[in-house]
N, C-alpha and C. Protein backbone atom coordinates (compact mmCIF):
# COMPACT_ATOMS: atom_id res chain seq x y z
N UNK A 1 -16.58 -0.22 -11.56
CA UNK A 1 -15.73 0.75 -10.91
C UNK A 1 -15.78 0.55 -9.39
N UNK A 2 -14.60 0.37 -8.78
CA UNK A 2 -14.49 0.30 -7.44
C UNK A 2 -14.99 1.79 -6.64
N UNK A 3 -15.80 1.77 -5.74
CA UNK A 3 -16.09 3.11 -5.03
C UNK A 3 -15.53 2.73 -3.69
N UNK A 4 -15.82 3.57 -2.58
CA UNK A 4 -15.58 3.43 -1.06
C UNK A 4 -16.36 2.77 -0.53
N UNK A 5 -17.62 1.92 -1.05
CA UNK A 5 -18.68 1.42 -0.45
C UNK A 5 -17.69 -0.36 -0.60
N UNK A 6 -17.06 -0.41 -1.39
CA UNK A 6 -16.65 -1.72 -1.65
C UNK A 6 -15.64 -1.86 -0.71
N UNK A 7 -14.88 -1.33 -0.47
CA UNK A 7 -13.37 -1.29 0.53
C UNK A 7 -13.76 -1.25 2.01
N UNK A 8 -13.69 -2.99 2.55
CA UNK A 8 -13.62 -2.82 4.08
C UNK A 8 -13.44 -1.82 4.82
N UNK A 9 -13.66 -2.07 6.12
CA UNK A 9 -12.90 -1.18 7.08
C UNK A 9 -12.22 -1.94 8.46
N UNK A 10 -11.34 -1.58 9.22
CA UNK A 10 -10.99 -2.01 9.58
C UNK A 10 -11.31 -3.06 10.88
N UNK A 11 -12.44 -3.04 10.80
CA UNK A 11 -12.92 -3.92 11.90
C UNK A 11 -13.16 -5.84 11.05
N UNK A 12 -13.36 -5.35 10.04
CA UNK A 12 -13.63 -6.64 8.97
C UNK A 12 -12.33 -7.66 9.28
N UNK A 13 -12.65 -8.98 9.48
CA UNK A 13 -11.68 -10.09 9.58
C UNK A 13 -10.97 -10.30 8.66
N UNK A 14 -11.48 -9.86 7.58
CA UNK A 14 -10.75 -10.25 6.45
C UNK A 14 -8.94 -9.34 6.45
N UNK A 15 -9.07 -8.12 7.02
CA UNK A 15 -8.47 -7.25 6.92
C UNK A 15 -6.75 -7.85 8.32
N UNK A 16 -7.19 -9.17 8.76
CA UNK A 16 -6.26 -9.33 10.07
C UNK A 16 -6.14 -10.87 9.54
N UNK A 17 -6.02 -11.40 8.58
CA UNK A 17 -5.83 -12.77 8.33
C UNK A 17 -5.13 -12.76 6.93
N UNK A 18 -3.98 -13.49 6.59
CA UNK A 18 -3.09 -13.88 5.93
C UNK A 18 -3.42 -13.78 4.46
N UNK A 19 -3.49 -13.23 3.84
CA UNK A 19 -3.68 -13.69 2.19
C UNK A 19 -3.64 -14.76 1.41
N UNK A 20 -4.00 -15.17 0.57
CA UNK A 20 -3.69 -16.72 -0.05
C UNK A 20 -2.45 -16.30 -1.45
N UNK A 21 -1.94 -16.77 -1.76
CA UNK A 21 -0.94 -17.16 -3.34
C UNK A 21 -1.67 -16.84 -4.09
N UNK A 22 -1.75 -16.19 -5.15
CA UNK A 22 -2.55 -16.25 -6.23
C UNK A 22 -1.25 -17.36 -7.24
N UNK A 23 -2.59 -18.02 -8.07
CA UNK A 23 -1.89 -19.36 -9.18
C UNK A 23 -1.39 -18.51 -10.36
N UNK A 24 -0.74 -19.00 -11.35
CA UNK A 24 -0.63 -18.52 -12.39
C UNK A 24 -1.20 -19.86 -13.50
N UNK A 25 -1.51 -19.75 -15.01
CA UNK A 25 -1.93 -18.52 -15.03
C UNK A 25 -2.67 -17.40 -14.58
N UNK A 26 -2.75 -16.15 -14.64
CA UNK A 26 -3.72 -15.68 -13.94
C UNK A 26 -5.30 -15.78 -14.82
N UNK A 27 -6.66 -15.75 -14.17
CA UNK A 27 -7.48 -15.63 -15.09
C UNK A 27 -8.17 -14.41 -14.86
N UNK A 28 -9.35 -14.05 -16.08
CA UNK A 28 -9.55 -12.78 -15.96
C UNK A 28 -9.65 -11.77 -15.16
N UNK A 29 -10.65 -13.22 -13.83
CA UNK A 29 -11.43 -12.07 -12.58
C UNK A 29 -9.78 -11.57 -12.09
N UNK A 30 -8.86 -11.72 -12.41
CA UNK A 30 -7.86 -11.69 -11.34
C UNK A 30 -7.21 -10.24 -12.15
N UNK A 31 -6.95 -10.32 -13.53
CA UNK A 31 -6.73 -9.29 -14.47
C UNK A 31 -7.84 -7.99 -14.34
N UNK A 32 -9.06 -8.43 -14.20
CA UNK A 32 -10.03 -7.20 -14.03
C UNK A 32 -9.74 -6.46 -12.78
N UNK A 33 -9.56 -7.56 -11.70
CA UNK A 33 -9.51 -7.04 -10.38
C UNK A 33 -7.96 -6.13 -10.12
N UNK A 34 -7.20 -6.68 -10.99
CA UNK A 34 -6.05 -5.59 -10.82
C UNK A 34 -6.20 -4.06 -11.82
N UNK A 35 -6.76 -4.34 -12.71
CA UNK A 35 -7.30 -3.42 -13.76
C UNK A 35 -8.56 -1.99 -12.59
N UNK A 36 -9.31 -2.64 -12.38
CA UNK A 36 -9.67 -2.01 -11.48
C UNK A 36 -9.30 -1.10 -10.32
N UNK A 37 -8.25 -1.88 -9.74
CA UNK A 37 -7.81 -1.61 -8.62
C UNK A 37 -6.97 -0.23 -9.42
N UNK A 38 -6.19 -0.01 -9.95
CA UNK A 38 -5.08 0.55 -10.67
C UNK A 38 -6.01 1.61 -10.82
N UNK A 39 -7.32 1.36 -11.81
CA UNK A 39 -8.32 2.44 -12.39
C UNK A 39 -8.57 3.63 -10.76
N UNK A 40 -9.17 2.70 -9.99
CA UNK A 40 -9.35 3.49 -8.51
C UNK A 40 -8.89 4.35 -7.63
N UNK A 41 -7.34 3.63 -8.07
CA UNK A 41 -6.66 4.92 -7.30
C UNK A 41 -6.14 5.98 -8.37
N UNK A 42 -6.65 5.91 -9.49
CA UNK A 42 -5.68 6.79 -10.29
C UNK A 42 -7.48 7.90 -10.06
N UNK A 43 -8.47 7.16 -10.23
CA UNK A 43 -9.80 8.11 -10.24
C UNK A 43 -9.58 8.54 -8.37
N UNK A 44 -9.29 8.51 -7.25
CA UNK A 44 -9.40 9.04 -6.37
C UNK A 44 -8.51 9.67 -6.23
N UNK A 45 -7.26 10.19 -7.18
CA UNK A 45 -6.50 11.30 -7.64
C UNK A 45 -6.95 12.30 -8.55
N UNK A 46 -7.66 11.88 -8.78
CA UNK A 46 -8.61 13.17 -9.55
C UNK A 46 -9.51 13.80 -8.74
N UNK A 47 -9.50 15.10 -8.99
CA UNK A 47 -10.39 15.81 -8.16
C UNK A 47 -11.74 15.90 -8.41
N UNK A 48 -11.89 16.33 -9.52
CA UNK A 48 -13.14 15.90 -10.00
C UNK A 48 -14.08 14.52 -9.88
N UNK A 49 -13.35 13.65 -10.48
CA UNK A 49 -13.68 11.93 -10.17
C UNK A 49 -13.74 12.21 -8.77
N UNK A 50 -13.27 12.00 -7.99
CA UNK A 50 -13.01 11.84 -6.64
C UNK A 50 -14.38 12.80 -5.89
N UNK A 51 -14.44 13.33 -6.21
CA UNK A 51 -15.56 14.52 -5.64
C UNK A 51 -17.14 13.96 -6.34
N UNK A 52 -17.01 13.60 -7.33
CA UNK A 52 -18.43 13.01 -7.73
C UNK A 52 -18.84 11.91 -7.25
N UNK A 53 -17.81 10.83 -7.28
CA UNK A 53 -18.19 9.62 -6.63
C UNK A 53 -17.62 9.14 -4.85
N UNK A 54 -17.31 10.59 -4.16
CA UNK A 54 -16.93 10.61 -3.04
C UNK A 54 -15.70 9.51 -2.62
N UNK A 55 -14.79 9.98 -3.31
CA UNK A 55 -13.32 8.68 -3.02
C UNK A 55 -12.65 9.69 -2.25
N UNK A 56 -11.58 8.52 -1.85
CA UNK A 56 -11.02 9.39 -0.54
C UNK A 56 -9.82 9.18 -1.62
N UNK A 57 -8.77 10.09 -1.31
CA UNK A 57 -7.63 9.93 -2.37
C UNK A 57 -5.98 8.69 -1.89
N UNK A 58 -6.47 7.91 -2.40
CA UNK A 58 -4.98 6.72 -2.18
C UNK A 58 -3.95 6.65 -3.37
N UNK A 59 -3.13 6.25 -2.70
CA UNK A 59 -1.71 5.83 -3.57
C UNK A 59 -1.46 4.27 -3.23
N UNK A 60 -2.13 3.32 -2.93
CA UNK A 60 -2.33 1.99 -2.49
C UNK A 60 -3.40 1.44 -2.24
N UNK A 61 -3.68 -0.10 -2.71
CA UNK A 61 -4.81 -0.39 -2.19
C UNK A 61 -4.60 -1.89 -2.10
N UNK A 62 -4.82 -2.88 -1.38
CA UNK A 62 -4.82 -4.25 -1.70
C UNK A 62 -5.86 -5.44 -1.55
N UNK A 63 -5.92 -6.15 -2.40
CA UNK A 63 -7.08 -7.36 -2.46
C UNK A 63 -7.83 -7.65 -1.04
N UNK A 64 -7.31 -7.37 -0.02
CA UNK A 64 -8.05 -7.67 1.23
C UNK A 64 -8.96 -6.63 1.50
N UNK A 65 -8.61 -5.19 1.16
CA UNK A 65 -9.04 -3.69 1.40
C UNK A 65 -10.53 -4.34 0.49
N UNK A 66 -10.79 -5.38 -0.88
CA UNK A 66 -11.69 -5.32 -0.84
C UNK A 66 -12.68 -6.64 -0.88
N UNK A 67 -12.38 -7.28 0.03
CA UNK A 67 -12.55 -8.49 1.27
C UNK A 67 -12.55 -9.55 -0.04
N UNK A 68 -10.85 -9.47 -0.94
CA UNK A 68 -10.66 -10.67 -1.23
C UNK A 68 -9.26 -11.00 -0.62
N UNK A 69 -9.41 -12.22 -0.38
CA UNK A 69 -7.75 -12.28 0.78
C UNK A 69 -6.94 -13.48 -0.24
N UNK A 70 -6.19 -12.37 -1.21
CA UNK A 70 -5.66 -12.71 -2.13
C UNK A 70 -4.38 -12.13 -2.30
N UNK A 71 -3.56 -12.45 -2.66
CA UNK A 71 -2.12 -11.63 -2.05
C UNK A 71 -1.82 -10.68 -3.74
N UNK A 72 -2.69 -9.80 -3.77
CA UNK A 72 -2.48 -8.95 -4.93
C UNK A 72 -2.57 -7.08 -4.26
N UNK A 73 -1.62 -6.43 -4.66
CA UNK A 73 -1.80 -4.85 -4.87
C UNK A 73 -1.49 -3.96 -5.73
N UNK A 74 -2.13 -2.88 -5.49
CA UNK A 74 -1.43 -2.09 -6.62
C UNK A 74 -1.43 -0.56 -6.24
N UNK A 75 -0.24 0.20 -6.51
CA UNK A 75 0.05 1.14 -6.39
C UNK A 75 0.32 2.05 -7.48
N UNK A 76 -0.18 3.23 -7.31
CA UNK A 76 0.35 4.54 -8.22
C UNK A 76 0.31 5.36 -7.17
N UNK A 77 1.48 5.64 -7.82
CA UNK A 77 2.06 7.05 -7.00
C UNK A 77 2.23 8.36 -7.85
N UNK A 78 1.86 9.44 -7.75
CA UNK A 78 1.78 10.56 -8.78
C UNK A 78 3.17 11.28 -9.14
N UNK A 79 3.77 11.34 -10.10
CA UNK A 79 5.11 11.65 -9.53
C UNK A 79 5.47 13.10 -9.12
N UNK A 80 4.81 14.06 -8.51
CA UNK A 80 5.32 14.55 -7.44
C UNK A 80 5.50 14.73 -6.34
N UNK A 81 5.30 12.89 -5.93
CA UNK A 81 5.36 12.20 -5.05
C UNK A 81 6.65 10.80 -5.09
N UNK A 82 6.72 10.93 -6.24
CA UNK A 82 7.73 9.81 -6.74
C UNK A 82 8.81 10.27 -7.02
N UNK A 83 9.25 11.45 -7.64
CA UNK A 83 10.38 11.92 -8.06
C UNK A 83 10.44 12.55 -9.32
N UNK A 84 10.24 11.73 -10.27
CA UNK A 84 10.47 11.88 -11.73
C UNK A 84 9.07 11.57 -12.30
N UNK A 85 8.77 10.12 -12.72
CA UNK A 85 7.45 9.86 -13.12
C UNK A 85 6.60 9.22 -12.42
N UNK A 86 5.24 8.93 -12.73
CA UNK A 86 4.34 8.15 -11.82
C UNK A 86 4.65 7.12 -12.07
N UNK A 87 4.53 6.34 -10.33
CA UNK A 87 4.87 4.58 -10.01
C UNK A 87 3.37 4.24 -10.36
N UNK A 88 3.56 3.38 -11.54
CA UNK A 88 1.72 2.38 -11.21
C UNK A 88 2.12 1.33 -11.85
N UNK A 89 2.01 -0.01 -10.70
CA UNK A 89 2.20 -0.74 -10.43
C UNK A 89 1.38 -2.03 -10.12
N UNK A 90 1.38 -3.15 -10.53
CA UNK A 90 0.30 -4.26 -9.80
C UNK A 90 1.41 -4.93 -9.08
N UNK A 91 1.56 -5.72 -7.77
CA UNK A 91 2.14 -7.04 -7.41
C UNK A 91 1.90 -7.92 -7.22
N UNK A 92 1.67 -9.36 -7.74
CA UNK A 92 1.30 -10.35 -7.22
C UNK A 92 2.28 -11.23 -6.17
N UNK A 93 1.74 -11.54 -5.46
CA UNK A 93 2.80 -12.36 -4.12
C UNK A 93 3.84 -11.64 -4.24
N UNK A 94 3.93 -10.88 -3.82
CA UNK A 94 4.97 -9.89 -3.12
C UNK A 94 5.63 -10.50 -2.04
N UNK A 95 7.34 -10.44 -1.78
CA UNK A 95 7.66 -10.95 -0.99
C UNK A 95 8.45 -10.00 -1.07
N UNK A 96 8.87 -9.07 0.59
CA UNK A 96 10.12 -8.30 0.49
C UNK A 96 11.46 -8.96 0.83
N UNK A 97 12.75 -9.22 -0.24
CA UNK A 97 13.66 -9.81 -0.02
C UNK A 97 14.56 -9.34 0.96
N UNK A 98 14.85 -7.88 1.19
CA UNK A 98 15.87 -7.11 1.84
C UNK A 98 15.15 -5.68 2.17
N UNK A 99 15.84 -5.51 3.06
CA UNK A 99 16.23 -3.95 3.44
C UNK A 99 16.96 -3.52 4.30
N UNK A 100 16.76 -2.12 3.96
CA UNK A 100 17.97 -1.38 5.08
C UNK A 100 17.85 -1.59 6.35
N UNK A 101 18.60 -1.11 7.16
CA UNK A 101 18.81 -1.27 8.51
C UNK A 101 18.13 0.58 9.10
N UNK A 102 18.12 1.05 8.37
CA UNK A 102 18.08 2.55 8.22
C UNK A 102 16.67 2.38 8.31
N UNK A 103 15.48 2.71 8.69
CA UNK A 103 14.12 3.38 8.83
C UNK A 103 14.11 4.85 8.51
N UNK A 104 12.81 4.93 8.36
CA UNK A 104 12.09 6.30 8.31
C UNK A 104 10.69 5.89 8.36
N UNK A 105 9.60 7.10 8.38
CA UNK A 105 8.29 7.29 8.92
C UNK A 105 7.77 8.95 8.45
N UNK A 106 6.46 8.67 7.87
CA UNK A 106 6.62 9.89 7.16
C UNK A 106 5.75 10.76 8.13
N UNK A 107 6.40 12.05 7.68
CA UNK A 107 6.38 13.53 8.96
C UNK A 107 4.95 13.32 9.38
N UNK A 108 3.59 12.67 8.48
CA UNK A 108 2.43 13.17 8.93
C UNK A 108 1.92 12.14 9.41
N UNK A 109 2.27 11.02 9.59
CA UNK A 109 2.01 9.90 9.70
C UNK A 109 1.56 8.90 8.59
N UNK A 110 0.61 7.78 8.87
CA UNK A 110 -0.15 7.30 7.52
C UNK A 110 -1.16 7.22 7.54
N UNK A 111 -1.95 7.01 6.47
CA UNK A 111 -3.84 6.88 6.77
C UNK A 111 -3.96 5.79 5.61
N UNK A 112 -5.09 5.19 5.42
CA UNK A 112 -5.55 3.99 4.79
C UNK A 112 -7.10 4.12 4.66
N UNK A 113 -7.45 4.00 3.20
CA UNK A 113 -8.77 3.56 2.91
C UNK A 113 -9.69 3.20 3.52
N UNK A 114 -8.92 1.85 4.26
CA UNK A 114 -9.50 1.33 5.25
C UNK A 114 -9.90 1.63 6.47
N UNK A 115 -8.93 2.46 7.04
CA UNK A 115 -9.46 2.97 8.17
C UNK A 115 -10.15 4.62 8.67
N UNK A 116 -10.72 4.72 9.01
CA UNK A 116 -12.05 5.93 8.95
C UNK A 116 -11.53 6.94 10.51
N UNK A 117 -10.66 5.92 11.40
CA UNK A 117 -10.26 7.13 12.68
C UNK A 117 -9.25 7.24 12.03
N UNK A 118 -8.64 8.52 12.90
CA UNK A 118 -7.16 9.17 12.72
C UNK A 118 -6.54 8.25 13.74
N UNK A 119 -5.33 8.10 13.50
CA UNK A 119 -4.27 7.74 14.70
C UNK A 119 -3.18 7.99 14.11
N UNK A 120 -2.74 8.69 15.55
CA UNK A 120 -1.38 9.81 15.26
C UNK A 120 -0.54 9.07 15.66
N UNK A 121 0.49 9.12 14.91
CA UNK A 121 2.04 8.64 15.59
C UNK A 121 2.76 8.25 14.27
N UNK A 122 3.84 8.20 14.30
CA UNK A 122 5.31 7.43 13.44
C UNK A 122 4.65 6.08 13.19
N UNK A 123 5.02 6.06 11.99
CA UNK A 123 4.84 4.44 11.51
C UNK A 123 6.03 4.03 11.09
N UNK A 124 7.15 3.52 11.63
CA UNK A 124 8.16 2.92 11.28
C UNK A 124 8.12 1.96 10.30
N UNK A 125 9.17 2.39 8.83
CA UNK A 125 9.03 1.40 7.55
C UNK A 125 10.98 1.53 7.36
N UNK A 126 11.10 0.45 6.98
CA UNK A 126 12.53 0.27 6.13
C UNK A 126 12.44 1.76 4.90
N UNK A 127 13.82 2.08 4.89
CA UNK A 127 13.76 3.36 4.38
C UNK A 127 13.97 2.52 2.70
N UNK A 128 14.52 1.47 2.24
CA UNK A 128 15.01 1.10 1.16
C UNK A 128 14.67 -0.63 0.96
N UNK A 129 13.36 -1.02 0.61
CA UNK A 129 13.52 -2.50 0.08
C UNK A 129 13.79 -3.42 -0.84
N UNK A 130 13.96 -4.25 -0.98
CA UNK A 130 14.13 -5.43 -2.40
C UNK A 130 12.73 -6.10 -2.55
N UNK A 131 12.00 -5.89 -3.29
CA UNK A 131 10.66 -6.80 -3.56
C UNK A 131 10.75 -7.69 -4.96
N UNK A 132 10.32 -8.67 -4.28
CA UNK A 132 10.09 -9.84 -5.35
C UNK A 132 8.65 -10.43 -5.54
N UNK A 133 8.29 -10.10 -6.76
CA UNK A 133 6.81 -10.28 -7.18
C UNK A 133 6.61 -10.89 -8.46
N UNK A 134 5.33 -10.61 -9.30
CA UNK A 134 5.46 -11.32 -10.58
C UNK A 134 4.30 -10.12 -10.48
N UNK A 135 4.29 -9.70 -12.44
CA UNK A 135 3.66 -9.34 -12.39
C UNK A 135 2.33 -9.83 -13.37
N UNK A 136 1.71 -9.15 -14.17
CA UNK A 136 0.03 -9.52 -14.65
C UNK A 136 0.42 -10.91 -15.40
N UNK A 137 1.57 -10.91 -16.27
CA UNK A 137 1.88 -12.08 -17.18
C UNK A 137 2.67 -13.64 -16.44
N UNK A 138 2.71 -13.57 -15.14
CA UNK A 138 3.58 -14.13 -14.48
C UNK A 138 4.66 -14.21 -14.48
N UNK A 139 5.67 -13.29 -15.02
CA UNK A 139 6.62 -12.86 -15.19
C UNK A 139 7.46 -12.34 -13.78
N UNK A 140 8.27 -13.11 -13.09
CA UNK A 140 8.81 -13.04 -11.60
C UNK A 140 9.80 -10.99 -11.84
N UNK A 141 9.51 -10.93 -11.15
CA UNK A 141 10.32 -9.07 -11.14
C UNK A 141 11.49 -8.58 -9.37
N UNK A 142 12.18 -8.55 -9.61
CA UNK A 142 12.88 -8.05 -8.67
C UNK A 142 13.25 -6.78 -8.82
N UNK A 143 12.59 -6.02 -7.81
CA UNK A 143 13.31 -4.28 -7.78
C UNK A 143 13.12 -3.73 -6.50
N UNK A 144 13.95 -2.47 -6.72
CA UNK A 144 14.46 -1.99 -5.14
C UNK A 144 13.29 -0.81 -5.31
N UNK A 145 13.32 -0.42 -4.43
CA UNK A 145 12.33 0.87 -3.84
C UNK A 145 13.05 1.43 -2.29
N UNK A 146 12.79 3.17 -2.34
CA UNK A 146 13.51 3.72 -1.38
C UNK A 146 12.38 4.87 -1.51
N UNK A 147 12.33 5.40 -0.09
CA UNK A 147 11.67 6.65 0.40
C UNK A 147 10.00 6.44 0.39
N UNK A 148 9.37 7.07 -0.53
CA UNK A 148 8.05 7.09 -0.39
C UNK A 148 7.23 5.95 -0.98
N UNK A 149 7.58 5.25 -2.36
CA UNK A 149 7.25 4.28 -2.93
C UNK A 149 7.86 3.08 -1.65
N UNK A 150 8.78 3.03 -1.41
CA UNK A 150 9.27 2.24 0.00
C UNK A 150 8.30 1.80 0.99
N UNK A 151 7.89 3.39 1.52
CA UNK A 151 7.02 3.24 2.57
C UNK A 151 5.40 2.66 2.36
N UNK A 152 4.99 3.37 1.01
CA UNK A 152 3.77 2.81 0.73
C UNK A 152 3.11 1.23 0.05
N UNK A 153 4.52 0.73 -0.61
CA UNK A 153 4.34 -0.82 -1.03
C UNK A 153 4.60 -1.89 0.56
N UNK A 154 5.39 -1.28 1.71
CA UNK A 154 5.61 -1.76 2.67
C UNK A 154 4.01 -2.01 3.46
N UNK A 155 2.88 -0.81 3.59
CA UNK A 155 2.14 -0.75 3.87
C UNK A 155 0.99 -1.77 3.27
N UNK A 156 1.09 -1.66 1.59
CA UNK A 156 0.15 -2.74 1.02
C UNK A 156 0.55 -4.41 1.65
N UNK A 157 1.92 -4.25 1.38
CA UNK A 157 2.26 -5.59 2.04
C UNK A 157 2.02 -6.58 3.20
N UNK A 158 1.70 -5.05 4.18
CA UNK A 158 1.36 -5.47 5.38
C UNK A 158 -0.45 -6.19 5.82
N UNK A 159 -1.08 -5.26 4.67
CA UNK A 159 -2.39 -5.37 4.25
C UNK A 159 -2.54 -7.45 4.01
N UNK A 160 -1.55 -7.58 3.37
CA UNK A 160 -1.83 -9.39 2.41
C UNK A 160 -1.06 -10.08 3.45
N UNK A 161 -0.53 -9.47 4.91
CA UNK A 161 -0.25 -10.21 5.87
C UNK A 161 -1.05 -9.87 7.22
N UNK A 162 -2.51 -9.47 7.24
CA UNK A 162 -3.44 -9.00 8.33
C UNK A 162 -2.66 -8.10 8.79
N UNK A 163 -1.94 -7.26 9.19
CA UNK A 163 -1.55 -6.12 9.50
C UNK A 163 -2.00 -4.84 9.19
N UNK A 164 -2.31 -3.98 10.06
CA UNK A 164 -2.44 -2.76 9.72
C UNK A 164 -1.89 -1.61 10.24
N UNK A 165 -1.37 -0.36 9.74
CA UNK A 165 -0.49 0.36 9.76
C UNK A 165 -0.22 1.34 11.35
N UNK A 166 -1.54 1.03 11.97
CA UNK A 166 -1.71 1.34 13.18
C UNK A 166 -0.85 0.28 14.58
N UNK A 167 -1.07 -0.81 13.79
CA UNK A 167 -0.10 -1.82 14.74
C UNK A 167 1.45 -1.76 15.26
N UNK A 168 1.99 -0.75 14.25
CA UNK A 168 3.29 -0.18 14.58
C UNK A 168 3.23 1.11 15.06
N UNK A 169 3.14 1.79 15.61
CA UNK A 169 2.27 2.76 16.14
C UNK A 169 3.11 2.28 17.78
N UNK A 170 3.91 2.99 18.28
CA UNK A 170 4.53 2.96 19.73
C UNK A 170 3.54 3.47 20.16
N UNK A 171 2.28 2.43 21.18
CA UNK A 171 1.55 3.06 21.83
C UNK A 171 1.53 3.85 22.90
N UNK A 172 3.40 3.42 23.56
CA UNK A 172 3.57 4.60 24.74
C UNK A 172 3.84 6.17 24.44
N UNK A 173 4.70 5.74 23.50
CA UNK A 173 4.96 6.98 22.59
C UNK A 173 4.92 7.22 21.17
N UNK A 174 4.22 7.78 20.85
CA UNK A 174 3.84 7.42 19.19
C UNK A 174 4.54 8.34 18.27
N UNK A 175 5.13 9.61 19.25
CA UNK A 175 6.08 10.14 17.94
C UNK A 175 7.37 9.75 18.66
N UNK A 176 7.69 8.85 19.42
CA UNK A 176 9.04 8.62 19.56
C UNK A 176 9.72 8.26 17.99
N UNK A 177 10.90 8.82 18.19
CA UNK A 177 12.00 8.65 16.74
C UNK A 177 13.07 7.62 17.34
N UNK A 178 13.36 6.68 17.16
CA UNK A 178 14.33 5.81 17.58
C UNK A 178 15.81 6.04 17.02
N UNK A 179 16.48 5.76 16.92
CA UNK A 179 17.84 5.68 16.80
C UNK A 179 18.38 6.02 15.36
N UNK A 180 18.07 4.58 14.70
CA UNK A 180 17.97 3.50 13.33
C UNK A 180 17.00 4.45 12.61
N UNK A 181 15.95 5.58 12.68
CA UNK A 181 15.32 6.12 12.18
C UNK A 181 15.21 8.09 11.81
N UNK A 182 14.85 8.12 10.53
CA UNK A 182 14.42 9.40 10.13
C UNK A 182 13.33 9.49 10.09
N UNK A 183 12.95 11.34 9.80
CA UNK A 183 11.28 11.39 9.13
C UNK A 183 11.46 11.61 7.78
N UNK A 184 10.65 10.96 7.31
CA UNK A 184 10.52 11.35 5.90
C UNK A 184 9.97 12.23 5.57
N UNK A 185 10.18 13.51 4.68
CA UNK A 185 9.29 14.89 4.27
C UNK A 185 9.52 14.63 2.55
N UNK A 186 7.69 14.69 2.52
CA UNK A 186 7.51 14.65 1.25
C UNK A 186 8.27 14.88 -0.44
N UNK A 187 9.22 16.27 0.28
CA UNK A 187 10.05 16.68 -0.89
C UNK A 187 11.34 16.24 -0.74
N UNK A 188 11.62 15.18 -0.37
CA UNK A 188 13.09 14.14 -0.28
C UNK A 188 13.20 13.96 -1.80
């Protein structure tokens, strides 16, 4: 079981350097490690779980978060956060094909596993993307995502390209709203 003791933080190198391809087929460690990952965030949505083994509660997490720099993530999203039902999800090599021209940034900002300070400000994400991935069977997948699943697979993504969510962050002005952009509020 993945805890918080396993998940970098953001000072770790691993967390600012490029991800590698994962091969297909995939082999187990790679199946456990997504199995896991999936298990983790669905137990740091539980309150209970979450409170016994001190997890902080995510809807994302990716292979670097736990210093393997492997271009794998996985997301669940609860769905009254999603819309209708819960997103849970693995991606391998994720590549975003498209998006809108349209942004948004959600009202409270973002926070990450990884990182332990607060930092306030807008995180500017494409409001609507095209991702192209494969998933556990190597099976290539193309699908769109908009609003909150949008913003948070954008974020893992950024994770398997050394980026972190603070780097977009207008350091002169951090709640500036630009043009091209909305806020996003949870109940969209």
């Amino acid at each position: 079981m993945i805890t918080m003791d396993d998940i970098i933080r953001d000072e770790h190198p691993t967390l600012r350097t490029v991800a590698e391809e994962v091969s297909f087929p995939l082999d187990d460690q790679f199946k456990n490690l997504a199995s896991d990952m999936i298990e983790f965030l669905k137990n740091s949505q539980d309150e209970e779980i979450a409170e016994k083994y001190d997890l902080r509660a995510g809807v994302g997490i990716a292979a670097p978060q736990l210093n393997i720099s492997k271009k794998i993530l996985a997301v669940h999203i609860p769905a009254e956060l999603e819309g209708s039902e819960p997103l849970s999800l693995v991606m391998i090599n994720p590549k975003i094909m498209s998006h809108s021209v349209q942004r948004t940034a959600l009202q409270d900002g973002e926070g990450c596993l990884s990182v332990d300070e607060l930092y306030e400000g807008f995180v500017p994400r494409n409001k609507r993307i095209t991702v192209q991935y494969y998933d556990l069977d190597g099976q290539k997948v193309k699908k769109r995502f908009k609003g909150y699943p949008a913003i948070v697979i954008q974020h893992e993504i950024d994770h398997l390209n050394g980026i972190l969510f603070y780097d977009h962050i207008n350091e002169q002005d951090p709640f500036m709203i630009p043009e091209d952009m909305d806020i996003f509020e949870e109940d969209e």
